[in-house]
PDB file of N, CA and C in Angstrom:
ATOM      1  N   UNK A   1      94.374 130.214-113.686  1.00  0.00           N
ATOM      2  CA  UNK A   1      94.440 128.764-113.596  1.00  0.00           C
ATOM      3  C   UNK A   1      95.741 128.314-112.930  1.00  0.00           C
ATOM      4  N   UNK A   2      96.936 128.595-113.628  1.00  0.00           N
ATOM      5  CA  UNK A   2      98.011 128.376-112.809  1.00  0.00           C
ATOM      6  C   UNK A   2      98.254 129.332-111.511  1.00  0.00           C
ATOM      7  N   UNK A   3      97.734 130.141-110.818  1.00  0.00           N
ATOM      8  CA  UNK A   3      97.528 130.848-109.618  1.00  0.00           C
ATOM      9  C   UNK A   3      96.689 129.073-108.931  1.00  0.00           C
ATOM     10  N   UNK A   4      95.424 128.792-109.250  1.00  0.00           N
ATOM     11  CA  UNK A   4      95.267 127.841-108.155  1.00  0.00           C
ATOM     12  C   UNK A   4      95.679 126.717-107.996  1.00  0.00           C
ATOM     13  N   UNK A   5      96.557 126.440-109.297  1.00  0.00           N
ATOM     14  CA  UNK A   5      97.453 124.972-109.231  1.00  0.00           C
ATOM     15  C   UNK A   5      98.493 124.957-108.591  1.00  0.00           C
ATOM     16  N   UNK A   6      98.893 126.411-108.100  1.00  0.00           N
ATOM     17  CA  UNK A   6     100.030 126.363-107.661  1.00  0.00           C
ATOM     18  C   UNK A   6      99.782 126.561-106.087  1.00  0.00           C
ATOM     19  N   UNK A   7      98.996 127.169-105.429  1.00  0.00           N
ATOM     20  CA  UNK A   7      98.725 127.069-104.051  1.00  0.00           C
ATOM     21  C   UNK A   7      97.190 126.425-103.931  1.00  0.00           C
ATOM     22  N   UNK A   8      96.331 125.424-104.322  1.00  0.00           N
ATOM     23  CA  UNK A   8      95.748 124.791-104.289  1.00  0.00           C
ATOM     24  C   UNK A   8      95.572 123.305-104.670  1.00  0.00           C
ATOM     25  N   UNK A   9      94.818 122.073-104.347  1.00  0.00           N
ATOM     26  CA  UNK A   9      94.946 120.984-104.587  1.00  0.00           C
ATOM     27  C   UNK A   9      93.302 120.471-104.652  1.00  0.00           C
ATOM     28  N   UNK A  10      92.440 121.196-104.036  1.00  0.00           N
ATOM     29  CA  UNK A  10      91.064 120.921-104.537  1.00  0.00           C
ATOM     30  C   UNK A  10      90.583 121.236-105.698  1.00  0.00           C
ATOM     31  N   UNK A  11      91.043 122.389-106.859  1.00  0.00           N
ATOM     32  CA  UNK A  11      90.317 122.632-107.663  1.00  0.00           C
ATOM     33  C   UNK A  11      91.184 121.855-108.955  1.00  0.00           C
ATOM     34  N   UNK A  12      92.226 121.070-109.027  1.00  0.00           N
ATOM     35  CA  UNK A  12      92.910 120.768-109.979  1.00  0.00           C
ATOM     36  C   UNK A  12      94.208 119.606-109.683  1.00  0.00           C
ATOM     37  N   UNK A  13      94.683 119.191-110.351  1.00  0.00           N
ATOM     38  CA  UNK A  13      96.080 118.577-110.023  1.00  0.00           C
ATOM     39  C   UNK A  13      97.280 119.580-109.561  1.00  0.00           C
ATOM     40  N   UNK A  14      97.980 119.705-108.803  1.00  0.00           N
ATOM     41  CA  UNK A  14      99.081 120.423-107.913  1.00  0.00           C
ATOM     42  C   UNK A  14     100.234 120.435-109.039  1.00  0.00           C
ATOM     43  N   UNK A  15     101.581 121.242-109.097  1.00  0.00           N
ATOM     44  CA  UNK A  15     102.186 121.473-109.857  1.00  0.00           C
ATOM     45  C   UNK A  15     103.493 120.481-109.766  1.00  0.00           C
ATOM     46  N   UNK A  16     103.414 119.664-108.471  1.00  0.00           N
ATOM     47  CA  UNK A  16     104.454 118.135-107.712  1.00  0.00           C
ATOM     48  C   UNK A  16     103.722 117.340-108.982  1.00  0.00           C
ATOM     49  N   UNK A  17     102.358 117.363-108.741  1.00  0.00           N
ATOM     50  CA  UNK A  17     101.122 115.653-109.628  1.00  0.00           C
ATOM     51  C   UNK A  17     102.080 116.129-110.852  1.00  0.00           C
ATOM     52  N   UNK A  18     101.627 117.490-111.227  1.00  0.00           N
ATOM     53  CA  UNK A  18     102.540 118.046-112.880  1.00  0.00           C
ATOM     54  C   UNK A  18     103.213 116.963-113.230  1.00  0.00           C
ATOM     55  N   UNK A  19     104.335 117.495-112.659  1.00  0.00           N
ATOM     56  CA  UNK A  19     105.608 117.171-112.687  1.00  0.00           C
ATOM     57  C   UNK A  19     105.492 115.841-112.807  1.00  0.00           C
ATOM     58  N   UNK A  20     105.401 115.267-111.933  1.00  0.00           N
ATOM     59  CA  UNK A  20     105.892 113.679-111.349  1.00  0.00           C
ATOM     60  C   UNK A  20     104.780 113.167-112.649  1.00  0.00           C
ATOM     61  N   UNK A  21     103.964 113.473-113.120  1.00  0.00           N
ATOM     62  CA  UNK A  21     102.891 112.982-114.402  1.00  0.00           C
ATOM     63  C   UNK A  21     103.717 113.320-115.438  1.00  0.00           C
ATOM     64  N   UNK A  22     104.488 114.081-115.293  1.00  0.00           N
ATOM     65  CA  UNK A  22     105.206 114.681-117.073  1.00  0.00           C
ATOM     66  C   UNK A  22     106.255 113.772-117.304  1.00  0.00           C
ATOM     67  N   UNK A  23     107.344 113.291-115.945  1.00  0.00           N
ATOM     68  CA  UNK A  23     107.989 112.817-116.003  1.00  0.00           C
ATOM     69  C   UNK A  23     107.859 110.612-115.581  1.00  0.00           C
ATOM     70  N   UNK A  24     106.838 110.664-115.023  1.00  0.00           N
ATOM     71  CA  UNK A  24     106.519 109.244-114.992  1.00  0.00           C
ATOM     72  C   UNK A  24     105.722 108.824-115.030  1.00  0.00           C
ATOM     73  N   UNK A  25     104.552 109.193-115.451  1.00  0.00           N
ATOM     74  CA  UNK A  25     103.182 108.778-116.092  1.00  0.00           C
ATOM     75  C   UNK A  25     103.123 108.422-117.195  1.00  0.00           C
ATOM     76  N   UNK A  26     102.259 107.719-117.041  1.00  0.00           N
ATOM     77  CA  UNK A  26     101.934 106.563-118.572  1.00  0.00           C
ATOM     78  C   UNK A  26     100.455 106.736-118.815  1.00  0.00           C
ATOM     79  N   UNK A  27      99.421 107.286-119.597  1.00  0.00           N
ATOM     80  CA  UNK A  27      98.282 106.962-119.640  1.00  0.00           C
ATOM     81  C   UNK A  27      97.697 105.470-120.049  1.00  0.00           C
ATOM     82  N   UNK A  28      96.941 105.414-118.840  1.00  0.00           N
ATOM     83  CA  UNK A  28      96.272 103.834-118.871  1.00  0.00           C
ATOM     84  C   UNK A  28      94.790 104.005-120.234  1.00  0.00           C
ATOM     85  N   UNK A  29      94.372 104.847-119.509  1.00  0.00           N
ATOM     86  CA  UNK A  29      92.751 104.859-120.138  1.00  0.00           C
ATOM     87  C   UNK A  29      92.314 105.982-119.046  1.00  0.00           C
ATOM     88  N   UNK A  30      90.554 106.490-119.396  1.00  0.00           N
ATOM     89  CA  UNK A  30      89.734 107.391-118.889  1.00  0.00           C
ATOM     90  C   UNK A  30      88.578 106.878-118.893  1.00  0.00           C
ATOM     91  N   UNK A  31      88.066 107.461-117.833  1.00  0.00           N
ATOM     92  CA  UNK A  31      86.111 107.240-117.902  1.00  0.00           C
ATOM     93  C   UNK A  31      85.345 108.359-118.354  1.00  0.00           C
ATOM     94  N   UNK A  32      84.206 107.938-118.621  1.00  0.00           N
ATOM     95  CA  UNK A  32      83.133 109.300-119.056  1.00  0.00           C
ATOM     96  C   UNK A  32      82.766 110.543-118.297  1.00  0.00           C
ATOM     97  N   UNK A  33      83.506 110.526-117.187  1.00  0.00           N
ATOM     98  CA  UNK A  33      83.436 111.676-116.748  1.00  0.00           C
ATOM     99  C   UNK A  33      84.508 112.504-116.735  1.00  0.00           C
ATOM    100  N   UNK A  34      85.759 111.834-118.224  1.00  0.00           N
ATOM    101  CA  UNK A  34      87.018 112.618-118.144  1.00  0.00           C
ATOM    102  C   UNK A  34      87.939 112.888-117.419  1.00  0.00           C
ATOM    103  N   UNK A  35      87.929 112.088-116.045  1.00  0.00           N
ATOM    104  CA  UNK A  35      89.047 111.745-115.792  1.00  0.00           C
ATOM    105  C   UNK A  35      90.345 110.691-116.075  1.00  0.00           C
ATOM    106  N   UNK A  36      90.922 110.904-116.210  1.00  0.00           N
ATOM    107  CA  UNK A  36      92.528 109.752-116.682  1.00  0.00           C
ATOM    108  C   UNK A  36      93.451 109.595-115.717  1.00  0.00           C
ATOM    109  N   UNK A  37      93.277 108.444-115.798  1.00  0.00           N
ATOM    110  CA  UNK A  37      94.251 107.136-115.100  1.00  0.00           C
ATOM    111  C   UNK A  37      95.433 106.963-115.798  1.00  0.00           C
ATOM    112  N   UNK A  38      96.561 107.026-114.795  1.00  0.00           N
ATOM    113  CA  UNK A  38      97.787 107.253-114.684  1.00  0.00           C
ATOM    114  C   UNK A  38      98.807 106.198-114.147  1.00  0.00           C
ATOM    115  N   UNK A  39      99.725 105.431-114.545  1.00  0.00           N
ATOM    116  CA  UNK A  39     100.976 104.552-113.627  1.00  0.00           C
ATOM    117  C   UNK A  39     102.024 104.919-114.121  1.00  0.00           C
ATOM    118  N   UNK A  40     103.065 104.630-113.258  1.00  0.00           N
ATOM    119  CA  UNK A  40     104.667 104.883-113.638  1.00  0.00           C
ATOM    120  C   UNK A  40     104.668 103.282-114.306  1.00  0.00           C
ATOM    121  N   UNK A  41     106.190 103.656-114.708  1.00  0.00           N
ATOM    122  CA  UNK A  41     106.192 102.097-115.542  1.00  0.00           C
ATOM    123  C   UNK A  41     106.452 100.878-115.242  1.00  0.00           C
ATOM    124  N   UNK A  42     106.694 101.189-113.493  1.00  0.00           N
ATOM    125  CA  UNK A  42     107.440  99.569-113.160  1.00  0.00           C
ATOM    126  C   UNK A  42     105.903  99.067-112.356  1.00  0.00           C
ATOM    127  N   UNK A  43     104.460 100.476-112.403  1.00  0.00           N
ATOM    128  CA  UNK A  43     103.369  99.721-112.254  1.00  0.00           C
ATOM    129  C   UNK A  43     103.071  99.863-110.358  1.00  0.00           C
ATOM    130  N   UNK A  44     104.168 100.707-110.141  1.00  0.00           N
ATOM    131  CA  UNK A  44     104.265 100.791-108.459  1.00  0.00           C
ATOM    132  C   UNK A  44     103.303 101.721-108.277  1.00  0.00           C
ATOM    133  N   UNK A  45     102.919 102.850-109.255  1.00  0.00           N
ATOM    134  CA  UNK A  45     102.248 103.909-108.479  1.00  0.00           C
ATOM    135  C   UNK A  45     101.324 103.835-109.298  1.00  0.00           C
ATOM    136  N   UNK A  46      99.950 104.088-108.927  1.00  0.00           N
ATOM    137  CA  UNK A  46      98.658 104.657-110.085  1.00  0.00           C
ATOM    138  C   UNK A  46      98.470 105.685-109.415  1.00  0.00           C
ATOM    139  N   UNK A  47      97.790 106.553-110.050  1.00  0.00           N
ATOM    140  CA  UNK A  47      97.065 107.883-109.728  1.00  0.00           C
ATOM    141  C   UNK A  47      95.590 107.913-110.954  1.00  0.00           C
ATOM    142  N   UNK A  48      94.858 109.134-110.730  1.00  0.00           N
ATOM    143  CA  UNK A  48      94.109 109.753-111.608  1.00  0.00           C
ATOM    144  C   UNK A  48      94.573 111.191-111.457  1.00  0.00           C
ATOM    145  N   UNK A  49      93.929 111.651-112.408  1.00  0.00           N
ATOM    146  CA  UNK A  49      94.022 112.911-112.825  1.00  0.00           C
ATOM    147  C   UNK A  49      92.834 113.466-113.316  1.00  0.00           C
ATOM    148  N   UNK A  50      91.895 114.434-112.349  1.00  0.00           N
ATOM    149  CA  UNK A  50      90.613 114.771-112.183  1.00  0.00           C
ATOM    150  C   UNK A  50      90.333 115.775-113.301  1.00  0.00           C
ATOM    151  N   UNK A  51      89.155 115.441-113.841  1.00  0.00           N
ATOM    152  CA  UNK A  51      88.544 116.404-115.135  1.00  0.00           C
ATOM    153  C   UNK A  51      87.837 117.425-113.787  1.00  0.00           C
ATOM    154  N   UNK A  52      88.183 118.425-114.079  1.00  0.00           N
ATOM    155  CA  UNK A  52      87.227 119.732-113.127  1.00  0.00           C
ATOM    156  C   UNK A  52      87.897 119.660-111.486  1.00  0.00           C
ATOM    157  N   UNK A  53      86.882 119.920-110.789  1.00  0.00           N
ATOM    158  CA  UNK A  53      87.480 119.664-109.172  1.00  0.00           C
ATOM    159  C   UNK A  53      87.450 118.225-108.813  1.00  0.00           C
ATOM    160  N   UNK A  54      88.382 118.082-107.549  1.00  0.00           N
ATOM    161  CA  UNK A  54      88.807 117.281-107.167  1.00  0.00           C
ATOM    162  C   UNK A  54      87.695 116.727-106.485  1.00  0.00           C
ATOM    163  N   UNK A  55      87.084 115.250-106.589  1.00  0.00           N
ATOM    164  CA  UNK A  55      85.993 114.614-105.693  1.00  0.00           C
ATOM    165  C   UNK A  55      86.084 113.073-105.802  1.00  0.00           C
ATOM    166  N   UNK A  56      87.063 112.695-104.881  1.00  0.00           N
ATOM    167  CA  UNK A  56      87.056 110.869-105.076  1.00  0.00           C
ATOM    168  C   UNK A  56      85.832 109.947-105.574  1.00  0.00           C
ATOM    169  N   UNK A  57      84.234 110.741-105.513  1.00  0.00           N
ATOM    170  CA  UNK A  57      83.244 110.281-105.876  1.00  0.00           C
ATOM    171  C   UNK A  57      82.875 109.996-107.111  1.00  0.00           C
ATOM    172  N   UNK A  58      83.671 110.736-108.129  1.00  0.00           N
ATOM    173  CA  UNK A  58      83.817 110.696-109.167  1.00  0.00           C
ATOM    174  C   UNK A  58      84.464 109.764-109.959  1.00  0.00           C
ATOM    175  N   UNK A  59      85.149 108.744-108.972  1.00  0.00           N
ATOM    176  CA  UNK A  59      86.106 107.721-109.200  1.00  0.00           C
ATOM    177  C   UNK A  59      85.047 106.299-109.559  1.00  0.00           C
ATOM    178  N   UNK A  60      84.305 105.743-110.882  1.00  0.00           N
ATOM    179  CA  UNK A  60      83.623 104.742-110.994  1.00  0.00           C
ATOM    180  C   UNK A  60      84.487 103.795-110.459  1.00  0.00           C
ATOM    181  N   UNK A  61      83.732 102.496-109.332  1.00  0.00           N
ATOM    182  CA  UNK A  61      84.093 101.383-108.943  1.00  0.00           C
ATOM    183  C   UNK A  61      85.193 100.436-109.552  1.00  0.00           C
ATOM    184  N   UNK A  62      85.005 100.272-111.009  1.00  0.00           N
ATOM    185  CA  UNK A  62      86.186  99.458-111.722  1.00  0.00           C
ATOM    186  C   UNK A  62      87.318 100.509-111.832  1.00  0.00           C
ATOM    187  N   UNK A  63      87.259 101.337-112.033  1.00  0.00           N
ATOM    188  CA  UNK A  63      88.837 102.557-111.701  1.00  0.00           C
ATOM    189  C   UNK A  63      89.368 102.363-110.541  1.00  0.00           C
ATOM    190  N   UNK A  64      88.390 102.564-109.378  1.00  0.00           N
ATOM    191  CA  UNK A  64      88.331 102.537-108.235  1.00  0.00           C
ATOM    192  C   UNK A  64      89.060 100.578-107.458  1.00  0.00           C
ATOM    193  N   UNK A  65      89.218 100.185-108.081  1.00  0.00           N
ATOM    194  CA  UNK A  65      89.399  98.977-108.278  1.00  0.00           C
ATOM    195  C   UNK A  65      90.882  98.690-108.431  1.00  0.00           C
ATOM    196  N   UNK A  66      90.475  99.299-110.004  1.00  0.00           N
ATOM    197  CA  UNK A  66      92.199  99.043-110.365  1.00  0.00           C
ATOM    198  C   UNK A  66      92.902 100.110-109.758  1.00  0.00           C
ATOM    199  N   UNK A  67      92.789 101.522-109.407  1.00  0.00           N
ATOM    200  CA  UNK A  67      93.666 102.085-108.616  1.00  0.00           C
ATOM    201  C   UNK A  67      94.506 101.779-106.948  1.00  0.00           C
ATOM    202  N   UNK A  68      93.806 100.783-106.393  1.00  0.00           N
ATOM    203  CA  UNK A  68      94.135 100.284-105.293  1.00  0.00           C
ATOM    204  C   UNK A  68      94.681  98.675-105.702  1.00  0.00           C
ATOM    205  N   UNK A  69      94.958  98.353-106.426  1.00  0.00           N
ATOM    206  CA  UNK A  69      95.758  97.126-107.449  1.00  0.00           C
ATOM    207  C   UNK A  69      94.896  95.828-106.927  1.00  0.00           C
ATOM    208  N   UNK A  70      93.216  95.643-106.668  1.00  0.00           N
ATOM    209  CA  UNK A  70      92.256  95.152-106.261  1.00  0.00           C
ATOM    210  C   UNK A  70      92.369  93.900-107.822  1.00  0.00           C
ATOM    211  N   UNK A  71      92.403  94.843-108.787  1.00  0.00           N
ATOM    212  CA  UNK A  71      92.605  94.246-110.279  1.00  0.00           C
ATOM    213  C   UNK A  71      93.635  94.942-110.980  1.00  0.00           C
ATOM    214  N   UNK A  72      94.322  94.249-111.892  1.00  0.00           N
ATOM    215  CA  UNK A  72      94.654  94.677-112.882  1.00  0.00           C
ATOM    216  C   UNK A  72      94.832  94.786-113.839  1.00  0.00           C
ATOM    217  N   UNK A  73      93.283  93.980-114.181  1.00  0.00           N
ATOM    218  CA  UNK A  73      92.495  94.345-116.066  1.00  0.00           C
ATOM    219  C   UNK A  73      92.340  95.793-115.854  1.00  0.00           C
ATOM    220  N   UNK A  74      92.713  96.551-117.551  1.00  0.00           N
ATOM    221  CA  UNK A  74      92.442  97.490-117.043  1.00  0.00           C
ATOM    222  C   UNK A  74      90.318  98.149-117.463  1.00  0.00           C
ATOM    223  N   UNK A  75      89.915  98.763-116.961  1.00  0.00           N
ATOM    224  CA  UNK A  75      88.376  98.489-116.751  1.00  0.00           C
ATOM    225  C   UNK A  75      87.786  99.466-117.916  1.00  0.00           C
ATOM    226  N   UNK A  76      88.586 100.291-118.722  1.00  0.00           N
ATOM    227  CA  UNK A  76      88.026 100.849-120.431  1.00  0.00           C
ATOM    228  C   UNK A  76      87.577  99.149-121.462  1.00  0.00           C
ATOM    229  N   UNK A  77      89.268  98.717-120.934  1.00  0.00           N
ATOM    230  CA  UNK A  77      88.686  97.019-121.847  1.00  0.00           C
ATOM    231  C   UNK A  77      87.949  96.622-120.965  1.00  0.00           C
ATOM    232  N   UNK A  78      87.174  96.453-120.136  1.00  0.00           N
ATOM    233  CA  UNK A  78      86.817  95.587-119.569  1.00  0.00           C
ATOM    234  C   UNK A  78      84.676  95.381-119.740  1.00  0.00           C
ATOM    235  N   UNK A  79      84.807  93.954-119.975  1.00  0.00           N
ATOM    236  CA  UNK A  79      83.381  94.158-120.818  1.00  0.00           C
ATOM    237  C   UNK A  79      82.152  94.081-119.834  1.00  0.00           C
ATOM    238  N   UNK A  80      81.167  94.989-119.874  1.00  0.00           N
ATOM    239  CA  UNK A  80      80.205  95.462-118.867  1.00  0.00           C
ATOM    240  C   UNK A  80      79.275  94.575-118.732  1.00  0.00           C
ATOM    241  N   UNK A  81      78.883  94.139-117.569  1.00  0.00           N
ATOM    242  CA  UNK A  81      77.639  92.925-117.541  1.00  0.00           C
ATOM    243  C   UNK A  81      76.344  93.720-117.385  1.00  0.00           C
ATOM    244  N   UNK A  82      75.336  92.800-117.688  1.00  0.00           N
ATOM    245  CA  UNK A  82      74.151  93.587-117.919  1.00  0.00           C
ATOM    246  C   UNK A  82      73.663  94.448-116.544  1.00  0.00           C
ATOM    247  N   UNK A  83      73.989  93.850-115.369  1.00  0.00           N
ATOM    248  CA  UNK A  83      73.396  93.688-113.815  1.00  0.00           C
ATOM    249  C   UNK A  83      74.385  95.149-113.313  1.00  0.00           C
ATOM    250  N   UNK A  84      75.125  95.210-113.761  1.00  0.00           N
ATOM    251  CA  UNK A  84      76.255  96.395-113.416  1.00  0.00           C
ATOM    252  C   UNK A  84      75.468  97.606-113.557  1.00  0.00           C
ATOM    253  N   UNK A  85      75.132  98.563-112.334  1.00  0.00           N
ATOM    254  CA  UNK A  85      74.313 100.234-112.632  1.00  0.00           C
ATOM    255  C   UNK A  85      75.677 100.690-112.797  1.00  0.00           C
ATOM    256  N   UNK A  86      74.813 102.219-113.768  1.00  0.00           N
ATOM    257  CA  UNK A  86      75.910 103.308-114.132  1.00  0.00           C
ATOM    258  C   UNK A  86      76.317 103.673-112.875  1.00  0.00           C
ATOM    259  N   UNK A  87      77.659 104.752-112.607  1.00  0.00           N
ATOM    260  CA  UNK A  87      77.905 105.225-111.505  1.00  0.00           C
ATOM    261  C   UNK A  87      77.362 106.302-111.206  1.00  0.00           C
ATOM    262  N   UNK A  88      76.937 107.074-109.836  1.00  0.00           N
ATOM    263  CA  UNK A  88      76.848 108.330-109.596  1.00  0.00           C
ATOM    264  C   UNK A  88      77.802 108.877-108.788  1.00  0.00           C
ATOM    265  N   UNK A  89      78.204 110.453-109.198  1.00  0.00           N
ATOM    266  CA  UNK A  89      78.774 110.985-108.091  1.00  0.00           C
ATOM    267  C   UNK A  89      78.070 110.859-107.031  1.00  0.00           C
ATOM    268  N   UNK A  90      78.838 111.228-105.651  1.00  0.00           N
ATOM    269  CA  UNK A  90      78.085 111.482-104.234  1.00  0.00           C
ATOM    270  C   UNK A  90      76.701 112.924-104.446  1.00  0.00           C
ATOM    271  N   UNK A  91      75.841 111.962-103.902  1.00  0.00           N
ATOM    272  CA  UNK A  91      74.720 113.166-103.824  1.00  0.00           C
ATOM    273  C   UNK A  91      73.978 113.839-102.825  1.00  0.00           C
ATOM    274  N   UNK A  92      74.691 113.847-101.622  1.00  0.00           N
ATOM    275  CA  UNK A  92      74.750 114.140-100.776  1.00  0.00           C
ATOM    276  C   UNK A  92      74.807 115.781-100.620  1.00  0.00           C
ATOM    277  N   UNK A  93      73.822 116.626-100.298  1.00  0.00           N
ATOM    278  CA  UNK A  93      73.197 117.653-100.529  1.00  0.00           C
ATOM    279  C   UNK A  93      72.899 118.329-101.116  1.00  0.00           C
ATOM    280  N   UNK A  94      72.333 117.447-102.633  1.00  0.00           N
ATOM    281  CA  UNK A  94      71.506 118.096-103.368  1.00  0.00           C
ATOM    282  C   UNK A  94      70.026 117.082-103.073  1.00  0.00           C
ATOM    283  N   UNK A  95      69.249 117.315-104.431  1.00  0.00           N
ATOM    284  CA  UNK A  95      67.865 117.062-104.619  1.00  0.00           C
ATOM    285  C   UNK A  95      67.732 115.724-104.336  1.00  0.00           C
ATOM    286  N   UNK A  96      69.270 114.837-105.112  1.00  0.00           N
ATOM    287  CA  UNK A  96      68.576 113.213-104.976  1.00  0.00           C
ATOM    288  C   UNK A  96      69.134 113.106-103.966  1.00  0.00           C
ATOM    289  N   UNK A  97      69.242 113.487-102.655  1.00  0.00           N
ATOM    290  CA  UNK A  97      70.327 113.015-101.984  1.00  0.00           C
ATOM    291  C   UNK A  97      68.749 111.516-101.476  1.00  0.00           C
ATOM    292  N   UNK A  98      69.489 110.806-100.390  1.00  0.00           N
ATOM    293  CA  UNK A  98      69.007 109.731 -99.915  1.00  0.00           C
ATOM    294  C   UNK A  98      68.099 110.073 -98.629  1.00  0.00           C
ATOM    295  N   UNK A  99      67.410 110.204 -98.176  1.00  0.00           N
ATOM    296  CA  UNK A  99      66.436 110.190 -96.731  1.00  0.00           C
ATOM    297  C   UNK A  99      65.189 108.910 -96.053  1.00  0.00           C
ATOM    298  N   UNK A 100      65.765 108.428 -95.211  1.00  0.00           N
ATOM    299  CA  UNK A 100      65.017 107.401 -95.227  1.00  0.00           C
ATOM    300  C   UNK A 100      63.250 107.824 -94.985  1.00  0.00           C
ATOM    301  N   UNK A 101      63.084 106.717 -95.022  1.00  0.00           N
ATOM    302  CA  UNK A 101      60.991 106.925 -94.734  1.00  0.00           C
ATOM    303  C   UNK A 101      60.551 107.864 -93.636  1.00  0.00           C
ATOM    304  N   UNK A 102      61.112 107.608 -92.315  1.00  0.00           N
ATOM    305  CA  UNK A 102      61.081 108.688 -90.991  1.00  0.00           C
ATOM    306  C   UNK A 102      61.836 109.961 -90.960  1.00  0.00           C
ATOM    307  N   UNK A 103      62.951 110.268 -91.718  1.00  0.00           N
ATOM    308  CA  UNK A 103      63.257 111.308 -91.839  1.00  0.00           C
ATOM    309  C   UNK A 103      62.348 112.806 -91.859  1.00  0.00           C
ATOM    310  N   UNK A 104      62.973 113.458 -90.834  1.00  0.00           N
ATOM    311  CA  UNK A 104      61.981 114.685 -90.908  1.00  0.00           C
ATOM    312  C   UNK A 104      62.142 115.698 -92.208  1.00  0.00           C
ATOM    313  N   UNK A 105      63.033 115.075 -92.827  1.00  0.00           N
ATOM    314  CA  UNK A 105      63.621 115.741 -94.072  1.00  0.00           C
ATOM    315  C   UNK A 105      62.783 115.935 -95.071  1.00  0.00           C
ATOM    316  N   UNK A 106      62.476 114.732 -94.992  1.00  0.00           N
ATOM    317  CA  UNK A 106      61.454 114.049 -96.257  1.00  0.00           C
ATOM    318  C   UNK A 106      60.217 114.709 -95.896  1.00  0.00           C
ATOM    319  N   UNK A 107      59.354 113.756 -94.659  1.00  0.00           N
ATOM    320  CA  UNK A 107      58.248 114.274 -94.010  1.00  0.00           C
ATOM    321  C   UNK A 107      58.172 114.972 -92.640  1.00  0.00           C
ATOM    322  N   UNK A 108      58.144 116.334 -93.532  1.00  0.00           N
ATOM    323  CA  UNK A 108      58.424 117.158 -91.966  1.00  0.00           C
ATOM    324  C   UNK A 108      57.374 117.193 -90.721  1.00  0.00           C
ATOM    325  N   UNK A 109      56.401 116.870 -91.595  1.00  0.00           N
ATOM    326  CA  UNK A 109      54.969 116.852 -90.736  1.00  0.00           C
ATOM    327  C   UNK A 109      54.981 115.496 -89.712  1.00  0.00           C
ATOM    328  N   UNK A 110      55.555 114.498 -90.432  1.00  0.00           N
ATOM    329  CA  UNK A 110      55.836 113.501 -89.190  1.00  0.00           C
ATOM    330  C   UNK A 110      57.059 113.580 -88.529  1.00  0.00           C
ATOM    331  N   UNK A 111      57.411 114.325 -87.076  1.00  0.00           N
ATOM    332  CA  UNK A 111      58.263 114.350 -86.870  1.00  0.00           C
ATOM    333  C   UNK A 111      58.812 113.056 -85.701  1.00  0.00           C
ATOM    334  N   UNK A 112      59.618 112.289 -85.964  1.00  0.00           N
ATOM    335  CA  UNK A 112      59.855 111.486 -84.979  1.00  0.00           C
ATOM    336  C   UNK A 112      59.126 111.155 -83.564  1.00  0.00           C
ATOM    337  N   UNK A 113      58.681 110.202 -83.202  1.00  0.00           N
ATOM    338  CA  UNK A 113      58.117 110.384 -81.958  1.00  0.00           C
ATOM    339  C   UNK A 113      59.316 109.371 -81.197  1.00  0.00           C
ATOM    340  N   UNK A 114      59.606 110.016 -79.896  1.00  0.00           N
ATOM    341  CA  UNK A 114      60.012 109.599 -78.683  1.00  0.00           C
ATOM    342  C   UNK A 114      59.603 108.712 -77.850  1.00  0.00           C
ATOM    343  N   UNK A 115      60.329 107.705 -77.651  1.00  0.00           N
ATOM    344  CA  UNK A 115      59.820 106.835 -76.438  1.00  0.00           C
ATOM    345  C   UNK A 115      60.095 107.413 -75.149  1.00  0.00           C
ATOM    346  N   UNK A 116      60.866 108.844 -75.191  1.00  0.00           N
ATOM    347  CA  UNK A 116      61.178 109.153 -74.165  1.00  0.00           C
ATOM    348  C   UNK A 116      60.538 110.534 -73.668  1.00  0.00           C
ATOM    349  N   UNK A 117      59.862 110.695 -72.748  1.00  0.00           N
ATOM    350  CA  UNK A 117      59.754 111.607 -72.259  1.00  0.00           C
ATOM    351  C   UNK A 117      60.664 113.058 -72.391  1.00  0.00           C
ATOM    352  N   UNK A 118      60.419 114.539 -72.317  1.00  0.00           N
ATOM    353  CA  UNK A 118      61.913 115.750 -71.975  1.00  0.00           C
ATOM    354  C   UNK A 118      61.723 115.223 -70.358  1.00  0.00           C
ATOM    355  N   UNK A 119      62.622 115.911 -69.991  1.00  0.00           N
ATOM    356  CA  UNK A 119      62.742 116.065 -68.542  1.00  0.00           C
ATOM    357  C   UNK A 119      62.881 117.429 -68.613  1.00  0.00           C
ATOM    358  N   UNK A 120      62.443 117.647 -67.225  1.00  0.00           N
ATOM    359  CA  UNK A 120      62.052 118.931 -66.630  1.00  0.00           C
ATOM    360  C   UNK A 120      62.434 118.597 -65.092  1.00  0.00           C
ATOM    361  N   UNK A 121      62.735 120.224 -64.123  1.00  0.00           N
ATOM    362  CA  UNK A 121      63.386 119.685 -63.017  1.00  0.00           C
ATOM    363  C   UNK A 121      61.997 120.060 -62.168  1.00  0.00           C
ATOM    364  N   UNK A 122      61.907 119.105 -61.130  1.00  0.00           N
ATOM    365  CA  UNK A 122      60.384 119.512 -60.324  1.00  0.00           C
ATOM    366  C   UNK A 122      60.655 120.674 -59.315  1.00  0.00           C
ATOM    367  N   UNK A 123      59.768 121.227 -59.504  1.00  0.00           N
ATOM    368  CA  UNK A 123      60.381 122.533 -58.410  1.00  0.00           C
ATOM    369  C   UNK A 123      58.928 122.777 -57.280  1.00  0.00           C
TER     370      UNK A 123
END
């Protein structure tokens, strides 16, 4: 574990985040996917601090919010309206990913049709 914290930054927080978290981090609050939100105290810097690997997708919208100082209720208190969907990570190449109706993805059997002719050279 400390082998990839120390020459890696995708699978964990870096041993600088460590530091600079041991020494000026404040825990704000966390979301349900276990990551925790982080500021120094004069409120200049936020960070998170990723449960598992590193994937900004993982960042729900009201975190996502208050980490760019968009707001600064912080969004554990903050009370959920009915109209609000849960978040998803990015799903982008697995099962749910998104494919529209023409996609050959979806329906391979319909494959796009061309308004355009191939070209071929006349010989």
């Amino acid at each position: 574990m400390i082998f990839k914290e120390i020459f890696t930054w995708w699978y964990n927080q870096t041993i600088g985040t460590r530091v600079w978290t041991f020494f000026n981090g404040h825990r704000i609050g966390d979301d349900k996917f276990g990551n925790v939100y982080m500021q120094n105290k004069s409120d200049s810097h936020r960070w998170v601090i990723y449960k598992g690997e590193i994937d900004s997708t993982k960042v729900p919208p009201e975190w996502n919010g208050w980490l760019r100082y968009t707001s600064n209720e912080v969004p554990s208190l903050k009370k959920k309206y009915d109209w609000e969907k849960e978040h998803l990570q990015n799903q982008t190449g697995t099962a749910n990913a998104y494919y529209p109706n023409l996609s050959i993805v979806r329906n391979p059997e319909n494959k796009k049709k061309s308004e355009y002719g191939k070209w071929t050279p006349k010989n």
